[in-house]
C-alpha atoms as a PDB file:
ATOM      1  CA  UNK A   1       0.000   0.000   0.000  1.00  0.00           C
ATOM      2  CA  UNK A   2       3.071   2.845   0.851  1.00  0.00           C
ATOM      3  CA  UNK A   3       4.064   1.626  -2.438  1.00  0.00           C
ATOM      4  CA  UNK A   4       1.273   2.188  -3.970  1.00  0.00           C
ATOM      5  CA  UNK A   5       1.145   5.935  -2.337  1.00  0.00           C
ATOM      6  CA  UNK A   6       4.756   6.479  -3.294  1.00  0.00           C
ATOM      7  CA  UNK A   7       4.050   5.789  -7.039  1.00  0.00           C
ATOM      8  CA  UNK A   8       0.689   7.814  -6.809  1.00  0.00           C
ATOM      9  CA  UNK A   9       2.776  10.958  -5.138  1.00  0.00           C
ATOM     10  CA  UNK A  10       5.201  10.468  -7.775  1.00  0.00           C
ATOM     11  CA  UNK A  11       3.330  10.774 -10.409  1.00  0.00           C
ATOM     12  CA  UNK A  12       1.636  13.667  -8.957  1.00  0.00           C
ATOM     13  CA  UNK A  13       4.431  15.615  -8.774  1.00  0.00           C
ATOM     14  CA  UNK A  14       5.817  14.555 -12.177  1.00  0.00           C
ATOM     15  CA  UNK A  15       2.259  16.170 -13.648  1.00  0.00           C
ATOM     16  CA  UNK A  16       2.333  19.367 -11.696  1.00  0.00           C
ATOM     17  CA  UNK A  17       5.795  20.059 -12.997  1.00  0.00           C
ATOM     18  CA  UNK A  18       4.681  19.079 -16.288  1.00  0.00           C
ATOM     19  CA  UNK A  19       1.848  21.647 -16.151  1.00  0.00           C
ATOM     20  CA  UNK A  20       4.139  24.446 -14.799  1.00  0.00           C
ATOM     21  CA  UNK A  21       6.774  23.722 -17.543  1.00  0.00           C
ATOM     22  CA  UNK A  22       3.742  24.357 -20.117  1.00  0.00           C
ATOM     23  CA  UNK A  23       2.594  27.116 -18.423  1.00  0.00           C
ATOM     24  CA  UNK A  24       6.240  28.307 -19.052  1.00  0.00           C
ATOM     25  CA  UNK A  25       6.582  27.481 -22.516  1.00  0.00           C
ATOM     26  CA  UNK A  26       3.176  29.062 -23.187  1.00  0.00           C
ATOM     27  CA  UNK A  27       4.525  32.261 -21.564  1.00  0.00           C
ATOM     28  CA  UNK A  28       7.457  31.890 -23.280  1.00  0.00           C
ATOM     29  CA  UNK A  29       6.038  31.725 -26.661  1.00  0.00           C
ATOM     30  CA  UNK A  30       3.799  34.448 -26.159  1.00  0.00           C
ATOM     31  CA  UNK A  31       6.718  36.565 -25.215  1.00  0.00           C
ATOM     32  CA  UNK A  32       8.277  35.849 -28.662  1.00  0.00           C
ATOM     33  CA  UNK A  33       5.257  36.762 -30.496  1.00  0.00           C
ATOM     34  CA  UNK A  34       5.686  39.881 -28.898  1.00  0.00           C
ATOM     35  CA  UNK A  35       8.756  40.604 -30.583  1.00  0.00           C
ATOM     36  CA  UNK A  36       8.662  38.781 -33.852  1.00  0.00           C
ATOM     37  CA  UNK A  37       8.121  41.351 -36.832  1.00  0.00           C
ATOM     38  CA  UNK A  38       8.419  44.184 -34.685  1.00  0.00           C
ATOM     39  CA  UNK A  39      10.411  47.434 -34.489  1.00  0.00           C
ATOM     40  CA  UNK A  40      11.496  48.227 -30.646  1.00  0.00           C
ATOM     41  CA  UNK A  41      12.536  52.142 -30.645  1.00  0.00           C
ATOM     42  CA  UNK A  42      14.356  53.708 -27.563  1.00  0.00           C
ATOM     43  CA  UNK A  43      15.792  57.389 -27.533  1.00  0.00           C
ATOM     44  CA  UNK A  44      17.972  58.081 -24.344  1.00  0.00           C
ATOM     45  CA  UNK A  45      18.531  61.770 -23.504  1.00  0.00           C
ATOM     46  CA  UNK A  46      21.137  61.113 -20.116  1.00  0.00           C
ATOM     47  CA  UNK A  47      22.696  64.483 -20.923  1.00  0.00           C
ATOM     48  CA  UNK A  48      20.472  66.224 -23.955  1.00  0.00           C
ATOM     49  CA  UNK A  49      23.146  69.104 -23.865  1.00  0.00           C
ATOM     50  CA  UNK A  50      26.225  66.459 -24.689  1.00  0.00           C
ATOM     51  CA  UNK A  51      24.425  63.248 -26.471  1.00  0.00           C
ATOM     52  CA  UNK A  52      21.428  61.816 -27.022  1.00  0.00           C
ATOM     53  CA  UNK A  53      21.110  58.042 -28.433  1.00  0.00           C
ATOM     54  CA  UNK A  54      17.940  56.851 -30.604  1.00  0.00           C
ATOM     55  CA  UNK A  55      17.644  53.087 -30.954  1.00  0.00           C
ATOM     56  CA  UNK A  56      15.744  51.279 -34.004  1.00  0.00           C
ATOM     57  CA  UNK A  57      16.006  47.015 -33.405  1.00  0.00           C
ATOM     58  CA  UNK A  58      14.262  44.671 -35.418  1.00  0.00           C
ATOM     59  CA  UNK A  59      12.940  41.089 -34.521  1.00  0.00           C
ATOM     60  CA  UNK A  60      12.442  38.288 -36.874  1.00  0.00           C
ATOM     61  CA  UNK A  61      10.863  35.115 -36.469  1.00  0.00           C
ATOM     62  CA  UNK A  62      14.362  33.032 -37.259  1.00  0.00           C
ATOM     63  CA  UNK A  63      15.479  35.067 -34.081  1.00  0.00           C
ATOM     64  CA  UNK A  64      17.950  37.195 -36.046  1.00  0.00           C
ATOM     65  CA  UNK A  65      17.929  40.820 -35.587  1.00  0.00           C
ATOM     66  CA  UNK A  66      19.313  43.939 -36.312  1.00  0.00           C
ATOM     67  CA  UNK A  67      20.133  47.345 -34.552  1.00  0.00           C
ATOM     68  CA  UNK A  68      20.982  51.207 -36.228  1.00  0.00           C
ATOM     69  CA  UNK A  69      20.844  54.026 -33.585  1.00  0.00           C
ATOM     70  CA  UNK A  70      21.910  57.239 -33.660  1.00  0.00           C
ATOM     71  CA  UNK A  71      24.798  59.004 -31.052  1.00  0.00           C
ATOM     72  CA  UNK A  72      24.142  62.554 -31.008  1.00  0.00           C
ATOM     73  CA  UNK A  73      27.051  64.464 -29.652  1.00  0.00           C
ATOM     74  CA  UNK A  74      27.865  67.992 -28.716  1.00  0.00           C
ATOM     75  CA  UNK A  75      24.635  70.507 -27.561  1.00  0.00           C
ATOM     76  CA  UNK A  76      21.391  70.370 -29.266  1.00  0.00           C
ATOM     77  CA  UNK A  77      21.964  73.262 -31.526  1.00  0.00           C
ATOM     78  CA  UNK A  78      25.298  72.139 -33.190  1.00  0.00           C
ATOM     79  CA  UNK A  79      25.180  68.108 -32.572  1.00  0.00           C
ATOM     80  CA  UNK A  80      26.897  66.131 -34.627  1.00  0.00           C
ATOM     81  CA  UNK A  81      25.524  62.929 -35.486  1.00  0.00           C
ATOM     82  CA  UNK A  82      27.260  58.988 -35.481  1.00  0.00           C
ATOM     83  CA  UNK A  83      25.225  55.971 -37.025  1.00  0.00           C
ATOM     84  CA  UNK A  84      25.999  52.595 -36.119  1.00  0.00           C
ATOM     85  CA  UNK A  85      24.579  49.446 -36.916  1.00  0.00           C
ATOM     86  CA  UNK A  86      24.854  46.037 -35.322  1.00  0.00           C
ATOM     87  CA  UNK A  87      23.268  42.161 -36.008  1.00  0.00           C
ATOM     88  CA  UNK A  88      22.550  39.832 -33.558  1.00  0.00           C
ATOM     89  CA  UNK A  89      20.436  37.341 -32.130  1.00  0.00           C
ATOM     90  CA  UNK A  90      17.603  36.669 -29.895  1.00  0.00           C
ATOM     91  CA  UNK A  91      15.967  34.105 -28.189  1.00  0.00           C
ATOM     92  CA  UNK A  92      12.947  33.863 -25.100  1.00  0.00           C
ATOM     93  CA  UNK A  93      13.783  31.598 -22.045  1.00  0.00           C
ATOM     94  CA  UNK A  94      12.120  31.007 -18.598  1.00  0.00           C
ATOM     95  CA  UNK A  95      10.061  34.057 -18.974  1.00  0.00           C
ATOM     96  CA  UNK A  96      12.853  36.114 -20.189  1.00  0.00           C
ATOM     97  CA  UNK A  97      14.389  38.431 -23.303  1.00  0.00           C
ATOM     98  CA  UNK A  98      17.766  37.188 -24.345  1.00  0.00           C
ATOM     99  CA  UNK A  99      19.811  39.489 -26.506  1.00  0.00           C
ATOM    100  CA  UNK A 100      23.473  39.167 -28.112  1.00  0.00           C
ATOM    101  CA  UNK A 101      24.710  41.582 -30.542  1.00  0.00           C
ATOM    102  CA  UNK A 102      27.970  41.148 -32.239  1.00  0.00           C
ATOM    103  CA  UNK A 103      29.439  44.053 -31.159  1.00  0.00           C
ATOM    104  CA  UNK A 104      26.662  46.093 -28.172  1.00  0.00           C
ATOM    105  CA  UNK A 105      27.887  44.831 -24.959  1.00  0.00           C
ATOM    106  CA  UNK A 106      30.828  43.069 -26.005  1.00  0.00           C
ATOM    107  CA  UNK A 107      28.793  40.393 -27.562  1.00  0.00           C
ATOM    108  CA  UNK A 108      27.641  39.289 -24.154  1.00  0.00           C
ATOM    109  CA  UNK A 109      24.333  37.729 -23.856  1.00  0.00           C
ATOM    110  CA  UNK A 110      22.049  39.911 -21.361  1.00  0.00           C
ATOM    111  CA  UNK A 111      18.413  38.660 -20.663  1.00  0.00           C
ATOM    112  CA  UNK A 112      15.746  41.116 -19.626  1.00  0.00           C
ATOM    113  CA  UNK A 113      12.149  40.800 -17.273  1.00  0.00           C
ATOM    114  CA  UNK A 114       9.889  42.623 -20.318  1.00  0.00           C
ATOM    115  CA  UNK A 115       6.436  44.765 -18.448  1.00  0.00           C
ATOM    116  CA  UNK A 116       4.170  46.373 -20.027  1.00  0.00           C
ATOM    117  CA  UNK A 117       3.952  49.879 -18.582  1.00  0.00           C
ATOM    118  CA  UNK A 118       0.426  51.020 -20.313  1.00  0.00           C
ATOM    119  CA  UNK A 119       1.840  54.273 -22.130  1.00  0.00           C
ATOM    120  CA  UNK A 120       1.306  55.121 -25.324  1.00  0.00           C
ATOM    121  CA  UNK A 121       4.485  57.052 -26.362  1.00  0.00           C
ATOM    122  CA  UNK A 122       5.710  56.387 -29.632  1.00  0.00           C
ATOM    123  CA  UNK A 123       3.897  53.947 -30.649  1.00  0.00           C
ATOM    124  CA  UNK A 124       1.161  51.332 -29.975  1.00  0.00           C
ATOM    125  CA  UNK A 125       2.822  49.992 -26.885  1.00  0.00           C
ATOM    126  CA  UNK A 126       5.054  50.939 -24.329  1.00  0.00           C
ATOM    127  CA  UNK A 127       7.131  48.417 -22.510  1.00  0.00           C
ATOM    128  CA  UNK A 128      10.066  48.179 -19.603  1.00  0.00           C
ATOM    129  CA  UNK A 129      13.267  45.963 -19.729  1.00  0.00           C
ATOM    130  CA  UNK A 130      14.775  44.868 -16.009  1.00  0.00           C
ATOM    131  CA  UNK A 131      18.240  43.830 -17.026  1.00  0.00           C
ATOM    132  CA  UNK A 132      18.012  40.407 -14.908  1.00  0.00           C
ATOM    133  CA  UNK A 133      22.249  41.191 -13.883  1.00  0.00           C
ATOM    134  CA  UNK A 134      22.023  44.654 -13.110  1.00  0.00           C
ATOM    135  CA  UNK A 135      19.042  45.689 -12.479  1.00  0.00           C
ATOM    136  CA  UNK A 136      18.963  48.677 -14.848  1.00  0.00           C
ATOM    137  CA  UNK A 137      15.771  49.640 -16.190  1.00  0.00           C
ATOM    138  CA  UNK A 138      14.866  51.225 -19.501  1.00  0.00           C
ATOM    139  CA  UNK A 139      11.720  51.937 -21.793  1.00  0.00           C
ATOM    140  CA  UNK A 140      10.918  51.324 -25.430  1.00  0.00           C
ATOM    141  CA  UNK A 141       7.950  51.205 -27.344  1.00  0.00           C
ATOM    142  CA  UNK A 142       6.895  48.064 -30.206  1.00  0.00           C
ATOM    143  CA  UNK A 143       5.296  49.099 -33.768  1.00  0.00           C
ATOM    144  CA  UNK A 144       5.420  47.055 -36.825  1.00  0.00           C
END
């Protein structure tokens, strides 16, 4: 009969964690329908009279993207502009945002909490990134 309980509590277990690890895949793969197709656009004033940054990334569904943003330096009035553009990659995991560029961050992988934050800024929605290492915090907006 213990036996018998054993195997039942077992299996019990063994189907709860099998529910939770579907309820994390389904989480999961809504996350990445977030992203796929879209256009995620940041601008970053830290010091609008010595630089300003604008971000433009795009998502696709192969989990490829790509980045161009825009460095503003000098005042507002006489800035002098610096494009760069970088390719990466891109991938969802336990409820989370992983990015790696080639070249942004060193080509470290950093993995982000993604919130909706209800604003309509730029664009249809507005969104916060928790940078699961640090902590930081910043905003961007999705649009096709």
């Amino acid at each position: 009969m213990r036996s018998l309980i054993r195997i039942c509590s077992t299996l019990a277990l063994c189907a709860a964690a099998g529910i939770g690890a579907a309820q994390e895949r389904a989480a999961d793969d809504a996350l990445a329908r977030l992203f796929v197709g879209m256009t995620l656009y940041t601008s970053e004033l830290p010091d609008r009279d010595r630089y300003s940054r604008d971000d433009l990334w795009r998502f696709t569904a192969d989990g490829r993207m790509t980045a161009s943003y825009t460095l503003m330096i000098g005042s507002p009035d006489g800035a002098s502009p610096m494009n760069f553009s970088d390719e990466g990659d891109w991938r969802v995991a336990g409820g989370t945002l992983c990015l790696r560029w080639q070249e942004l961050w060193a080509g470290k992988e950093r993995c982000f909490q993604i919130a909706p934050t209800g604003g309509r800024k730029y664009g249809p929605n507005m969104y916060q990134a928790t940078d699961t290492a640090s902590g930081q915090v910043w905003k961007f907006a999705l649009a096709r």
